[in-house]
N, C-alpha and C. Protein backbone atom coordinates (compact mmCIF):
# COMPACT_ATOMS: atom_id res chain seq x y z
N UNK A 1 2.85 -23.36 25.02
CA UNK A 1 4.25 -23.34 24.65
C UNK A 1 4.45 -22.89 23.21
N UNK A 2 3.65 -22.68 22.17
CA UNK A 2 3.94 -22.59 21.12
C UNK A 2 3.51 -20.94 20.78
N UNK A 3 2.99 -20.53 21.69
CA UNK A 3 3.03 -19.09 21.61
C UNK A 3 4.17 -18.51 21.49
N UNK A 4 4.97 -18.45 22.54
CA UNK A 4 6.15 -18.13 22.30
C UNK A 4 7.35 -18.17 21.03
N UNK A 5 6.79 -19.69 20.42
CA UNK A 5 7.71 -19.98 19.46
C UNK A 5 7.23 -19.31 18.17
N UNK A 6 6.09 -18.90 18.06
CA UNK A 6 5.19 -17.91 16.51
C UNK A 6 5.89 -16.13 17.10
N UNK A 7 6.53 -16.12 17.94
CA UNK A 7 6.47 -14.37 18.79
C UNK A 7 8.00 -14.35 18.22
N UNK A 8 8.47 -15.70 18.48
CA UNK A 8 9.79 -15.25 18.38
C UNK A 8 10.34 -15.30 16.51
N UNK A 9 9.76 -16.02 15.85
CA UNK A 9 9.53 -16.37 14.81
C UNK A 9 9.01 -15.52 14.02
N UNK A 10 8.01 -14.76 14.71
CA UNK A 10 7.79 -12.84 14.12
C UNK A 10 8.80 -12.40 14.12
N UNK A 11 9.31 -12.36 14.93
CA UNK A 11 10.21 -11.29 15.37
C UNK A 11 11.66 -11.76 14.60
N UNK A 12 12.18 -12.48 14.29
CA UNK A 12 13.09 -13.26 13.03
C UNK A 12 12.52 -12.66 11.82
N UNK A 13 11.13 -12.87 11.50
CA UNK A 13 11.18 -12.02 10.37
C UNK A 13 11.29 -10.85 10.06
N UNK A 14 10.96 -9.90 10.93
CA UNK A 14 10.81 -8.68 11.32
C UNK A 14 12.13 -8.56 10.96
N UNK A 15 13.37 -8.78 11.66
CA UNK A 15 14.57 -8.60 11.77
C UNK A 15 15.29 -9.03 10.26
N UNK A 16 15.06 -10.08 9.89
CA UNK A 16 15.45 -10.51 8.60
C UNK A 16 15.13 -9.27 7.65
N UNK A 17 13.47 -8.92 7.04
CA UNK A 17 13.37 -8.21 6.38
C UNK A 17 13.66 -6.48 6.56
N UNK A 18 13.67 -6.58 7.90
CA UNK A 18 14.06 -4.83 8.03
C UNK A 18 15.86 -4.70 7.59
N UNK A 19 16.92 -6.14 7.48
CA UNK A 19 17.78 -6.20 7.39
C UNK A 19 17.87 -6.35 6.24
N UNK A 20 16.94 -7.11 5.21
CA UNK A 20 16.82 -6.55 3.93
C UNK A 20 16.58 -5.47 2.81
N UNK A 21 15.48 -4.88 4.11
CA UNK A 21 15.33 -3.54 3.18
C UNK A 21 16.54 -2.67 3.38
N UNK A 22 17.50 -2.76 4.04
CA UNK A 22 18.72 -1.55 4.86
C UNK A 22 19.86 -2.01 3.38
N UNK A 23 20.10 -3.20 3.24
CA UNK A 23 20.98 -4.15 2.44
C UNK A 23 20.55 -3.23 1.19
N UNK A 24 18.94 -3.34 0.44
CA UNK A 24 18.64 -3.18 -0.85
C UNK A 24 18.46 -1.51 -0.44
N UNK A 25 18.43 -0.99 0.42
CA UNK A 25 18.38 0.37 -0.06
C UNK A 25 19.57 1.11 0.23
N UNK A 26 20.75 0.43 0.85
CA UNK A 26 22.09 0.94 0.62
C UNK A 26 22.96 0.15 -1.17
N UNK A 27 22.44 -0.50 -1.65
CA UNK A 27 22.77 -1.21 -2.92
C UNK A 27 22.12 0.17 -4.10
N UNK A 28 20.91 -0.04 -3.84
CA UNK A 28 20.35 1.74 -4.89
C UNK A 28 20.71 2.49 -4.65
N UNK A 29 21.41 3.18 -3.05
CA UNK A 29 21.98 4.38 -3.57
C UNK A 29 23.27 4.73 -4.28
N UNK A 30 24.04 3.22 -3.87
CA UNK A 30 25.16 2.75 -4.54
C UNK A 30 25.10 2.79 -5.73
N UNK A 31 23.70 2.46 -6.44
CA UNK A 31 23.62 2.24 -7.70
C UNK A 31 22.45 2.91 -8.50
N UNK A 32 23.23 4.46 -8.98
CA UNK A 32 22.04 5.44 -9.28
C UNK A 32 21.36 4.66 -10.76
N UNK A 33 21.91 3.59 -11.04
CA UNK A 33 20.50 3.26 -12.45
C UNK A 33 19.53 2.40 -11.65
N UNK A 34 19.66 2.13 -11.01
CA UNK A 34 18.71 1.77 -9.98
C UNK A 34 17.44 2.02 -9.51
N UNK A 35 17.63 3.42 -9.40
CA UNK A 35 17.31 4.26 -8.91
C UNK A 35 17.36 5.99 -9.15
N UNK A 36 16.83 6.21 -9.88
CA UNK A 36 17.35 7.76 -10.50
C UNK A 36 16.69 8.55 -9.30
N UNK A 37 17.82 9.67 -9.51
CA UNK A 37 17.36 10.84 -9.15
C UNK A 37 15.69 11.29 -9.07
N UNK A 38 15.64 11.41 -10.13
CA UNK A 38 13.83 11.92 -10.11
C UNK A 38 13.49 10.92 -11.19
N UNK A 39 11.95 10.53 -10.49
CA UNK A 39 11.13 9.53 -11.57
C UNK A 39 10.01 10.06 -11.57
N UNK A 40 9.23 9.36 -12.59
CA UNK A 40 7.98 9.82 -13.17
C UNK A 40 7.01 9.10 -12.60
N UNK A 41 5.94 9.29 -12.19
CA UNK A 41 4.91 8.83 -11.44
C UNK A 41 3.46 9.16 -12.17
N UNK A 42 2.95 8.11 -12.92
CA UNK A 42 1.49 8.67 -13.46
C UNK A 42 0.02 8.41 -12.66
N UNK A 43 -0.62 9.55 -12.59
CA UNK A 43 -1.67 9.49 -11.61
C UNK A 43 -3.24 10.19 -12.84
N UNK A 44 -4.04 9.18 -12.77
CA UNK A 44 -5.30 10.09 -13.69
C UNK A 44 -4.77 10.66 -14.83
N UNK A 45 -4.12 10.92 -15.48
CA UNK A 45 -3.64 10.49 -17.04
C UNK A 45 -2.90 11.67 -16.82
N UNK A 46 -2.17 12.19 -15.79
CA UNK A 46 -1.42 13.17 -15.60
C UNK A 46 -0.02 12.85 -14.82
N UNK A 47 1.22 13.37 -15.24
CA UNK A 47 2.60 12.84 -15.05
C UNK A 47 2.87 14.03 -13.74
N UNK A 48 3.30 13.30 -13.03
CA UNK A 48 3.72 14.11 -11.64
C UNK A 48 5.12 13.67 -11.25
N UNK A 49 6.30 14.39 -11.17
CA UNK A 49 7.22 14.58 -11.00
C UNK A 49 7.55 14.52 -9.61
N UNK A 50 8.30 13.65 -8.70
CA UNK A 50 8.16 13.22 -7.21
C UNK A 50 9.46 13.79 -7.16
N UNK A 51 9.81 14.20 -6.45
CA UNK A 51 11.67 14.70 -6.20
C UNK A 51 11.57 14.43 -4.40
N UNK A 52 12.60 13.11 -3.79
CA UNK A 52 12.67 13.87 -2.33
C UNK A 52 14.07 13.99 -2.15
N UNK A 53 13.58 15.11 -1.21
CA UNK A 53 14.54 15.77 -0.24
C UNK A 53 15.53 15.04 0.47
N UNK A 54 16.70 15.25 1.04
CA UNK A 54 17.86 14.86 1.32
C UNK A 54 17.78 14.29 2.93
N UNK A 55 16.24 14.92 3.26
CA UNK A 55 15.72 13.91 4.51
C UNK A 55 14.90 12.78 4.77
N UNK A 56 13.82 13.40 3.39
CA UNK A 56 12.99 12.00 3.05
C UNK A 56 13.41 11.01 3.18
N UNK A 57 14.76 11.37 1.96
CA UNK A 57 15.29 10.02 1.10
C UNK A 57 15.88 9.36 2.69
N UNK A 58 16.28 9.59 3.92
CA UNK A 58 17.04 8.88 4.54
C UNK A 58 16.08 7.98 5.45
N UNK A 59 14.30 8.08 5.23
CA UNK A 59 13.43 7.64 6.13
C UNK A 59 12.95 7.11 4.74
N UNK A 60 12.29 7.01 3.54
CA UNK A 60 11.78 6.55 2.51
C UNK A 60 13.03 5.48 2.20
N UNK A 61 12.28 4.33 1.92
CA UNK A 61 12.82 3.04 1.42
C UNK A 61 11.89 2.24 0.10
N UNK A 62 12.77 2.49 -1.39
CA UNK A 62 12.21 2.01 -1.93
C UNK A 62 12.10 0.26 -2.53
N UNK A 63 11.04 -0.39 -2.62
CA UNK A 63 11.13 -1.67 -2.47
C UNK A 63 10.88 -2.08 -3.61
N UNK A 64 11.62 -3.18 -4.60
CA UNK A 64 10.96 -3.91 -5.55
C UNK A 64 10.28 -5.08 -5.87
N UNK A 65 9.23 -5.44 -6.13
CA UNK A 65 8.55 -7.05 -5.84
C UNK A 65 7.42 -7.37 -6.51
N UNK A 66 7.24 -8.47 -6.40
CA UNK A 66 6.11 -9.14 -7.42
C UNK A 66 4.91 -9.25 -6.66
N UNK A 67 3.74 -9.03 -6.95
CA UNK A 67 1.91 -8.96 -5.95
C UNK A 67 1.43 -10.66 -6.24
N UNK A 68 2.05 -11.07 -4.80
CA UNK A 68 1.55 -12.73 -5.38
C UNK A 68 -0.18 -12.81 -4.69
N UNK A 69 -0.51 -12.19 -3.81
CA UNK A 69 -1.54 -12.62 -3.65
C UNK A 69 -2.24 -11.46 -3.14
N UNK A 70 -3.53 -11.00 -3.29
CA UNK A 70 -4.41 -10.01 -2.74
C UNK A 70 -5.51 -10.71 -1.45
N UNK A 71 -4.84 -10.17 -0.76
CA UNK A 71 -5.85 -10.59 1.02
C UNK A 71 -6.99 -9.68 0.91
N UNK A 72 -7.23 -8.24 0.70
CA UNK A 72 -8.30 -7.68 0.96
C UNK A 72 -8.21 -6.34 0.08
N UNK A 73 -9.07 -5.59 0.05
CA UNK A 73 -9.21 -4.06 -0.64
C UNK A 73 -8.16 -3.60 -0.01
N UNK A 74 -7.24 -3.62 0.96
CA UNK A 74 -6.24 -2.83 1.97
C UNK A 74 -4.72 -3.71 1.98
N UNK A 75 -4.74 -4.92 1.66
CA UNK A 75 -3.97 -5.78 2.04
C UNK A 75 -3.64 -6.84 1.02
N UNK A 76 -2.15 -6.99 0.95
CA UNK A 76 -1.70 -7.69 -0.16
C UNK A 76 -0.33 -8.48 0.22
N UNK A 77 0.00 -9.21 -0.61
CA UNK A 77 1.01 -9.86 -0.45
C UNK A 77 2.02 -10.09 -1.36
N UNK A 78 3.67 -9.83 -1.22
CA UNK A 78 3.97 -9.11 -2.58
C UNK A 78 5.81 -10.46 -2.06
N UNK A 79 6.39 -10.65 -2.76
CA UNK A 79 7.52 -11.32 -2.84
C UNK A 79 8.83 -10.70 -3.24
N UNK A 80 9.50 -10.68 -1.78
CA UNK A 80 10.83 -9.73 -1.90
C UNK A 80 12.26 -10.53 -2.40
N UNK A 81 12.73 -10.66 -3.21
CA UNK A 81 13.54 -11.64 -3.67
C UNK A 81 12.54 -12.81 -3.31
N UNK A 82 13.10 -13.74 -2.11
CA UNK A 82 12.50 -15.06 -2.28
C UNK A 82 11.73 -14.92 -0.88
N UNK A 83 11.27 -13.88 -0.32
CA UNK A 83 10.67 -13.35 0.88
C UNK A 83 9.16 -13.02 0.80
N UNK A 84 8.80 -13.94 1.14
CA UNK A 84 6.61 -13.35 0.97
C UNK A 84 6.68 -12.30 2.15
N UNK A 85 6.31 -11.35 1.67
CA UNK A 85 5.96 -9.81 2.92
C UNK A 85 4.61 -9.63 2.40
N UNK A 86 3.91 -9.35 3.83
CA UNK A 86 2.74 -9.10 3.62
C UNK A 86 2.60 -7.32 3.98
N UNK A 87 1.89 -6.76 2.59
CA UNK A 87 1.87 -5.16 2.39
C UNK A 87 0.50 -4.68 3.40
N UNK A 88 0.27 -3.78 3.69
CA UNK A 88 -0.33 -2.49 4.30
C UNK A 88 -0.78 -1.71 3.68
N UNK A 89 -1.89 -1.40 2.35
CA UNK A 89 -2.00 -0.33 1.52
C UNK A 89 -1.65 1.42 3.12
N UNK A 90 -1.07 2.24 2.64
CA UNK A 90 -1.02 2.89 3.46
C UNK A 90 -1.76 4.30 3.23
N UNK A 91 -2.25 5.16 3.92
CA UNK A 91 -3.52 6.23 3.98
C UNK A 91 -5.20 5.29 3.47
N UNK A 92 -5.19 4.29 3.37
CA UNK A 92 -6.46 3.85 3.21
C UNK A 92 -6.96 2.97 3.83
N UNK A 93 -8.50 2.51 3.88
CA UNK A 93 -9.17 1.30 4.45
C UNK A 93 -10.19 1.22 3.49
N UNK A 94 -10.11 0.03 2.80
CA UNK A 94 -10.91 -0.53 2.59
C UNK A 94 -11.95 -1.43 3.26
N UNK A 95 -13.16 -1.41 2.48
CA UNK A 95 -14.39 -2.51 3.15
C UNK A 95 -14.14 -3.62 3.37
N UNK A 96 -14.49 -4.43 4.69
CA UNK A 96 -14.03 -5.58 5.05
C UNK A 96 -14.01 -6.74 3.97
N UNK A 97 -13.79 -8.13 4.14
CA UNK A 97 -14.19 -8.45 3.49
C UNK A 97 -14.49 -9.70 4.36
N UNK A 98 -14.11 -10.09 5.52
CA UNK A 98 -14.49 -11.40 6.10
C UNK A 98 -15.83 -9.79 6.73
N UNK A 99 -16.41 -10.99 6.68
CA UNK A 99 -17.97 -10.38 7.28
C UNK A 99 -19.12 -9.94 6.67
N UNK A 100 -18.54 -10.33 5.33
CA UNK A 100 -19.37 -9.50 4.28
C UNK A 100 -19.74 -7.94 4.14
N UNK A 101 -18.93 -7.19 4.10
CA UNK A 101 -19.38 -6.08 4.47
C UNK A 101 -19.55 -5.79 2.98
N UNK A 102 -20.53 -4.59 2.42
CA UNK A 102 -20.42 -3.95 1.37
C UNK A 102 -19.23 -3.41 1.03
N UNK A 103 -19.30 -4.23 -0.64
CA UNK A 103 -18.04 -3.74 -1.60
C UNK A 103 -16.84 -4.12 -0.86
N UNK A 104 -16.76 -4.95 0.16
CA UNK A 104 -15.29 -5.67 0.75
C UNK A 104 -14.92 -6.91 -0.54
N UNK A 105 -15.57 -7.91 -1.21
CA UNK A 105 -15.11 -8.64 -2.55
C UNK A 105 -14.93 -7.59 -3.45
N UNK A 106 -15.67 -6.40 -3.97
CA UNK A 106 -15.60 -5.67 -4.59
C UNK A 106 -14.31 -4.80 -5.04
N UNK A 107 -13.83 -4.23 -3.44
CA UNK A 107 -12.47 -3.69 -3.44
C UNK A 107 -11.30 -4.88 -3.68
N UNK A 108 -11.64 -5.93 -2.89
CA UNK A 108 -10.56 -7.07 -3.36
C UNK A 108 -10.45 -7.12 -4.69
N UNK A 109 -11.41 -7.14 -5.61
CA UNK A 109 -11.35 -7.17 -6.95
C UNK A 109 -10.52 -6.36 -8.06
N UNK A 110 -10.81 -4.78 -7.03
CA UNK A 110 -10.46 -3.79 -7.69
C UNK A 110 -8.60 -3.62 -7.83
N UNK A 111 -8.46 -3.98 -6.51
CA UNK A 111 -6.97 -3.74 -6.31
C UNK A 111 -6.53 -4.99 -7.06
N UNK A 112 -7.08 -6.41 -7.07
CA UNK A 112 -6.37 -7.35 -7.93
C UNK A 112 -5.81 -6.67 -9.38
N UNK A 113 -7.22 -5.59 -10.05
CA UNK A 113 -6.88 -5.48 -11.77
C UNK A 113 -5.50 -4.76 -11.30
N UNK A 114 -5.24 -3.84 -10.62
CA UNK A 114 -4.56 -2.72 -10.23
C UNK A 114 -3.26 -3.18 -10.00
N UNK A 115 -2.79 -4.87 -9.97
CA UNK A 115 -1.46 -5.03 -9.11
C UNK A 115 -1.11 -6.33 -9.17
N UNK A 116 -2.58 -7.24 -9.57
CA UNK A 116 -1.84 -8.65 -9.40
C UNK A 116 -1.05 -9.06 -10.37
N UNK A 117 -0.13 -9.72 -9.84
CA UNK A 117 0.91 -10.39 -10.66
C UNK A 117 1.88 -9.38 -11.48
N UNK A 118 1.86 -8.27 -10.70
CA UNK A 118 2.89 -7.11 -11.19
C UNK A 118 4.14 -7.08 -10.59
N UNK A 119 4.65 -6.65 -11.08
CA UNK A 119 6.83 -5.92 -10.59
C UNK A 119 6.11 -4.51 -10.64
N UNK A 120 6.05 -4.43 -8.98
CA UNK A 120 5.42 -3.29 -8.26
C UNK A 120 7.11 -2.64 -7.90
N UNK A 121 6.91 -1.23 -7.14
CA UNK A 121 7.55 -0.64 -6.53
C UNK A 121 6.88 -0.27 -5.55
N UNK A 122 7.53 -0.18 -4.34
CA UNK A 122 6.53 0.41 -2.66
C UNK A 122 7.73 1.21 -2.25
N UNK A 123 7.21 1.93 -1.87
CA UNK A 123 7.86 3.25 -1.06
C UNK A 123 7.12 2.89 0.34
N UNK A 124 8.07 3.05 1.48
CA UNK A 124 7.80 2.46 2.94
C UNK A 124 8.60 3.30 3.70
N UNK A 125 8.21 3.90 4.72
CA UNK A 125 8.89 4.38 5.48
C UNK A 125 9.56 2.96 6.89
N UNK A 126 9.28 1.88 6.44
CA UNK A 126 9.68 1.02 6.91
C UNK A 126 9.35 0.54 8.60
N UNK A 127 7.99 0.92 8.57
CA UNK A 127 7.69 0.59 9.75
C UNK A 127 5.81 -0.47 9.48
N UNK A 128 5.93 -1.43 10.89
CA UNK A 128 4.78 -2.13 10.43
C UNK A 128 3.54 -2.03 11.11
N UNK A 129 2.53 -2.61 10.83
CA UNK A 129 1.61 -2.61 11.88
C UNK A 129 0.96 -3.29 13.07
N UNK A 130 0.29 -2.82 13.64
CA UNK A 130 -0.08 -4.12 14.97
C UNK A 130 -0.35 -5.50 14.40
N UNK A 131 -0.39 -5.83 13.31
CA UNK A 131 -0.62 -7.31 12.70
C UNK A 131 0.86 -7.29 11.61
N UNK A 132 2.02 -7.10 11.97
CA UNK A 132 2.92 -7.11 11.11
C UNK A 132 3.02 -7.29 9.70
N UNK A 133 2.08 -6.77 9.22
CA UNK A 133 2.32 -6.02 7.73
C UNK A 133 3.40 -4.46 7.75
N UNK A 134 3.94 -4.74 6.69
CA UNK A 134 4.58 -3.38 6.16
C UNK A 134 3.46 -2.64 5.97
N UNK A 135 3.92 -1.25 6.13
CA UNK A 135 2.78 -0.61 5.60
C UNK A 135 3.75 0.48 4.29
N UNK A 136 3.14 0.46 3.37
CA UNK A 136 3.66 0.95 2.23
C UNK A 136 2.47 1.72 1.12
N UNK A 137 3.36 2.26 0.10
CA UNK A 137 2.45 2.77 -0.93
C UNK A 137 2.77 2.14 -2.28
N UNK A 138 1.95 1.54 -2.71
CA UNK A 138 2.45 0.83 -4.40
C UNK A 138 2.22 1.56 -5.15
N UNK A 139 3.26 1.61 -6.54
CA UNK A 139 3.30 1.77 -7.55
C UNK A 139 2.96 0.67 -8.67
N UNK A 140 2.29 1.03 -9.71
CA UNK A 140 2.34 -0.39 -10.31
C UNK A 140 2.96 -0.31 -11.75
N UNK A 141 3.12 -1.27 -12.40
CA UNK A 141 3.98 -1.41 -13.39
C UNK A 141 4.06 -0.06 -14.49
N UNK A 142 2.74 0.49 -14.33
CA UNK A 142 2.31 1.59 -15.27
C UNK A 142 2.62 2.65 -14.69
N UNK A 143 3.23 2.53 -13.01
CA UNK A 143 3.21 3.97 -12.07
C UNK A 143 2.25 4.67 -11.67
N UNK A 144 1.36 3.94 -11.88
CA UNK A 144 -0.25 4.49 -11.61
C UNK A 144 0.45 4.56 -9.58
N UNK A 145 -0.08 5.30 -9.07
CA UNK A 145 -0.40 5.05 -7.64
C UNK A 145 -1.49 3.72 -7.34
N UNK A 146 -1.35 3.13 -6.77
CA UNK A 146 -2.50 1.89 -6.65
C UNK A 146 -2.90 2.72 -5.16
N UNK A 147 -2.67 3.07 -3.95
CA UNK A 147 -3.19 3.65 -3.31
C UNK A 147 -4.20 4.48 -3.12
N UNK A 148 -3.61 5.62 -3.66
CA UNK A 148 -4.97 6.97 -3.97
C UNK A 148 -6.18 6.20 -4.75
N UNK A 149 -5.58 5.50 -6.37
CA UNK A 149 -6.25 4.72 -7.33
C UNK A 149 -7.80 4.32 -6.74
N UNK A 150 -7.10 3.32 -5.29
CA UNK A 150 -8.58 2.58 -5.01
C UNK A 150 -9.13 3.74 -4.10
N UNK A 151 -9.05 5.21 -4.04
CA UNK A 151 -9.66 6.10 -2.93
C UNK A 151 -10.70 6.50 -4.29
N UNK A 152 -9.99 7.41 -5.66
CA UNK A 152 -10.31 7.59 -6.44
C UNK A 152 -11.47 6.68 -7.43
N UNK A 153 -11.47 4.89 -7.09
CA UNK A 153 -12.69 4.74 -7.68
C UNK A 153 -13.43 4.28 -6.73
N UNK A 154 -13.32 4.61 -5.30
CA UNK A 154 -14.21 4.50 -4.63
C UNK A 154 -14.52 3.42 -3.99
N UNK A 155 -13.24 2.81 -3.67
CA UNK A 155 -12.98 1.47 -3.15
C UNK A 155 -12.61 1.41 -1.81
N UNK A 156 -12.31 2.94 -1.05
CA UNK A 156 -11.90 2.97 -0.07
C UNK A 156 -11.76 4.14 0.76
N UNK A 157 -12.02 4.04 1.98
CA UNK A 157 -11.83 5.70 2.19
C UNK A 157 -10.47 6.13 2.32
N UNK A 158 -10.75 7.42 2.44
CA UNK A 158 -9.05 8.28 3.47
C UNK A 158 -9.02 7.92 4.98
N UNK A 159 -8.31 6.97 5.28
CA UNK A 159 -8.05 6.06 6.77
C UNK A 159 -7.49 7.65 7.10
N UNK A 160 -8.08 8.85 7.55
CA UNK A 160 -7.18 9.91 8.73
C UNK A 160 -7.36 9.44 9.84
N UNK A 161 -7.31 8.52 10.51
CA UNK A 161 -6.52 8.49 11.92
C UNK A 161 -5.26 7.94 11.77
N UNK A 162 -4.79 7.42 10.83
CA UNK A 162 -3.32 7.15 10.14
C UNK A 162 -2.52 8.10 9.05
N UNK A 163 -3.90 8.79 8.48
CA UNK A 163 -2.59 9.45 7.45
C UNK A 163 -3.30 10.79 7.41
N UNK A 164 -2.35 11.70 7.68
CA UNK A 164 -2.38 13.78 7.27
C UNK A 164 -2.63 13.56 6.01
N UNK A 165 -2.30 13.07 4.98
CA UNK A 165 -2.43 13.00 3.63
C UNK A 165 -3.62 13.89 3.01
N UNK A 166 -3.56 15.09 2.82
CA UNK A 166 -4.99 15.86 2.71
C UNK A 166 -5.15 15.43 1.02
N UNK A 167 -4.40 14.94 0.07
CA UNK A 167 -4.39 14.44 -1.53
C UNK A 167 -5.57 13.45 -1.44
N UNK A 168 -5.12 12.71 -0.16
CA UNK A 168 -6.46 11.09 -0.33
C UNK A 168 -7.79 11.83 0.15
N UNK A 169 -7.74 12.71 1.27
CA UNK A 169 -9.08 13.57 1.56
C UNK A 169 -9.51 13.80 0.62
N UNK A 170 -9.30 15.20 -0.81
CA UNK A 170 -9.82 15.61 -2.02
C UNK A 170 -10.04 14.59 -2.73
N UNK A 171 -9.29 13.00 -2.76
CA UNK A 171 -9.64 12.03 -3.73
C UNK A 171 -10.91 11.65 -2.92
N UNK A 172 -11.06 11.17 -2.16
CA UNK A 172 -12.27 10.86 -1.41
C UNK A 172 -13.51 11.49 -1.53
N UNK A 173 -13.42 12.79 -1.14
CA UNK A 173 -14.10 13.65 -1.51
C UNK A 173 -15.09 13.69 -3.24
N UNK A 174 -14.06 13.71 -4.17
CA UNK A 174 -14.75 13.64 -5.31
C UNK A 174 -15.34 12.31 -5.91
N UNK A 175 -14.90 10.99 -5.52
CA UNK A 175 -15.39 10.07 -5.31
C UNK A 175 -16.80 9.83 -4.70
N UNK A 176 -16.93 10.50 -3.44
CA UNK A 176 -18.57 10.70 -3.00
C UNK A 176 -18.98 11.69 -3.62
N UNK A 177 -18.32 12.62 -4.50
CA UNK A 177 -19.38 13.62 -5.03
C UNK A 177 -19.93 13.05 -6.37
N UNK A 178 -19.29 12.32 -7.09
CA UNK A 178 -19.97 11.18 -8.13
C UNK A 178 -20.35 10.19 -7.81
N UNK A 179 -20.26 10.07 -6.65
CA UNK A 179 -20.97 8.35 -6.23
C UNK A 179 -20.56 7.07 -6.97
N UNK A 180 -19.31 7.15 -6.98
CA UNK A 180 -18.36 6.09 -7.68
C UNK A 180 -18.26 4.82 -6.85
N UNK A 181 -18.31 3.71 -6.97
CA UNK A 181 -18.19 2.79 -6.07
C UNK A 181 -18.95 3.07 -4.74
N UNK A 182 -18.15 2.28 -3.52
CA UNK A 182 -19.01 2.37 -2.26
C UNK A 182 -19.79 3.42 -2.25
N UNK A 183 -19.61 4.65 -2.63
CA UNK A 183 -20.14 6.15 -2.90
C UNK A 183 -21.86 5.80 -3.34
N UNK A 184 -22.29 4.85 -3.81
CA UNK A 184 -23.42 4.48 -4.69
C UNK A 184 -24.46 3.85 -3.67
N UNK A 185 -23.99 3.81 -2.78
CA UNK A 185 -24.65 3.05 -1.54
C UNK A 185 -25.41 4.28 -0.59
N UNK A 186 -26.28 4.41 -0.20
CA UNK A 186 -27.04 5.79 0.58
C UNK A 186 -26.18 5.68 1.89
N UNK A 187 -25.96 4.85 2.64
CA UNK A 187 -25.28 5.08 3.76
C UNK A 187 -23.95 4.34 3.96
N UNK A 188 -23.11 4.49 3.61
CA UNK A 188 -22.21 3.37 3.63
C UNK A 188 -21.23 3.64 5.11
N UNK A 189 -20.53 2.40 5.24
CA UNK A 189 -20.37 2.04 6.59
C UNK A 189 -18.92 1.73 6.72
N UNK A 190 -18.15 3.08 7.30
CA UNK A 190 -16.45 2.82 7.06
C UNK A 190 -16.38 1.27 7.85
N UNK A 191 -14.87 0.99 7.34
CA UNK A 191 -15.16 -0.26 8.32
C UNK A 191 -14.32 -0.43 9.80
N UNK A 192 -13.84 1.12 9.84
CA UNK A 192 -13.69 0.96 11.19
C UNK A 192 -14.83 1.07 12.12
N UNK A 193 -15.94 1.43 11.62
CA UNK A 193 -17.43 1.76 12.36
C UNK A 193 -17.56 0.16 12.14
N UNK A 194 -17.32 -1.05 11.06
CA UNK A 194 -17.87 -2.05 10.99
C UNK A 194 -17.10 -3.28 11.78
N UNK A 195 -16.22 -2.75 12.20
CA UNK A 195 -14.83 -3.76 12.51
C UNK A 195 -15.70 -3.94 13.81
């Protein structure tokens, strides 16, 4: 009997927060200091200029919130007003970390310097996953990408059976060509091969 009552109780939150994000992202467009036009985004000590399009913007939802707790190299937990949502790093997977897998504490570590206890921004196309996390992309207080970030030191691969993203491919890529993180390991073991 209590199955039912955790399904339906998902599904309340589900509804609550997708009714939140609709609320806060009709309030920013209402309110262009909010939200400017074009912002600055710093990636590898280089400023990249994001502009979207007049279709993006109607599927992109931007979110503001605090990183109260880090679950894994992939997975985090961030506080929407007074709402704990649990995040989705999105185009990546990190190494497990129940199971011990290599560099799964490691990546947990990495993404903590990267986010904990920050007034993040996530960009979400507002959809979740089979374990109801959002799945999103963080920004962190500095605008660093925290996404690519943990591909770039090698904390995680390019998840392509989820994301076209060919940017996290080339980050990936040069990551195993210096053997940066997991990269340092002779065979390392995505963890969808480990799951």
């Amino acid at each position: 009997m209590r199955k039912p009552k955790i399904e339906l109780s998902k599904s309340i939150v589900i509804v609550i927060l997708l009714a939140l994000i609709s609320i806060s992202w009709s309030n920013m467009q209402n309110n262009s200091k909010q939200l400017p036009e074009n912002f600055t985004l710093k990636y590898q000590e280089k400023e990249k200029l994001v502009e979207f399009s007049e279709s993006d913007t109607n599927k992109l939802k931007l979110l503001k919130g605090k990183i109260i707790r880090i679950l894994d190299g992939d997975t985090v937990e961030m506080l929407y007003g007074q709402l704990p949502i649990k995040l989705r790093l999105e185009h990546i997977d990190a190494p497990e970390k129940r199971g011990k897998q290599p560099f799964g504490n490691r990546a947990k570590i990495a993404i903590s310097d990267l986010c904990f206890g920050q007034m993040v921004n996530i960009i979400s196309d507002g959809k979740f996953d089979r374990n109801g996390r959002l799945i999103g992309v963080i920004f962190n207080k500095d605008s660093l990408n925290v996404n690519k970030e943990m591909v770039r030191l090698g904390m995680a691969w390019h998840f392509k059976k989820y994301s076209d993203d060919m940017s996290y491919d080339l980050l990936e890529r040069e990551a195993r060509t210096a053997k940066v993180g997991l990269w340092r390991d002779p065979h390392p073991i995505a963890p969808w091969d480990y799951r």
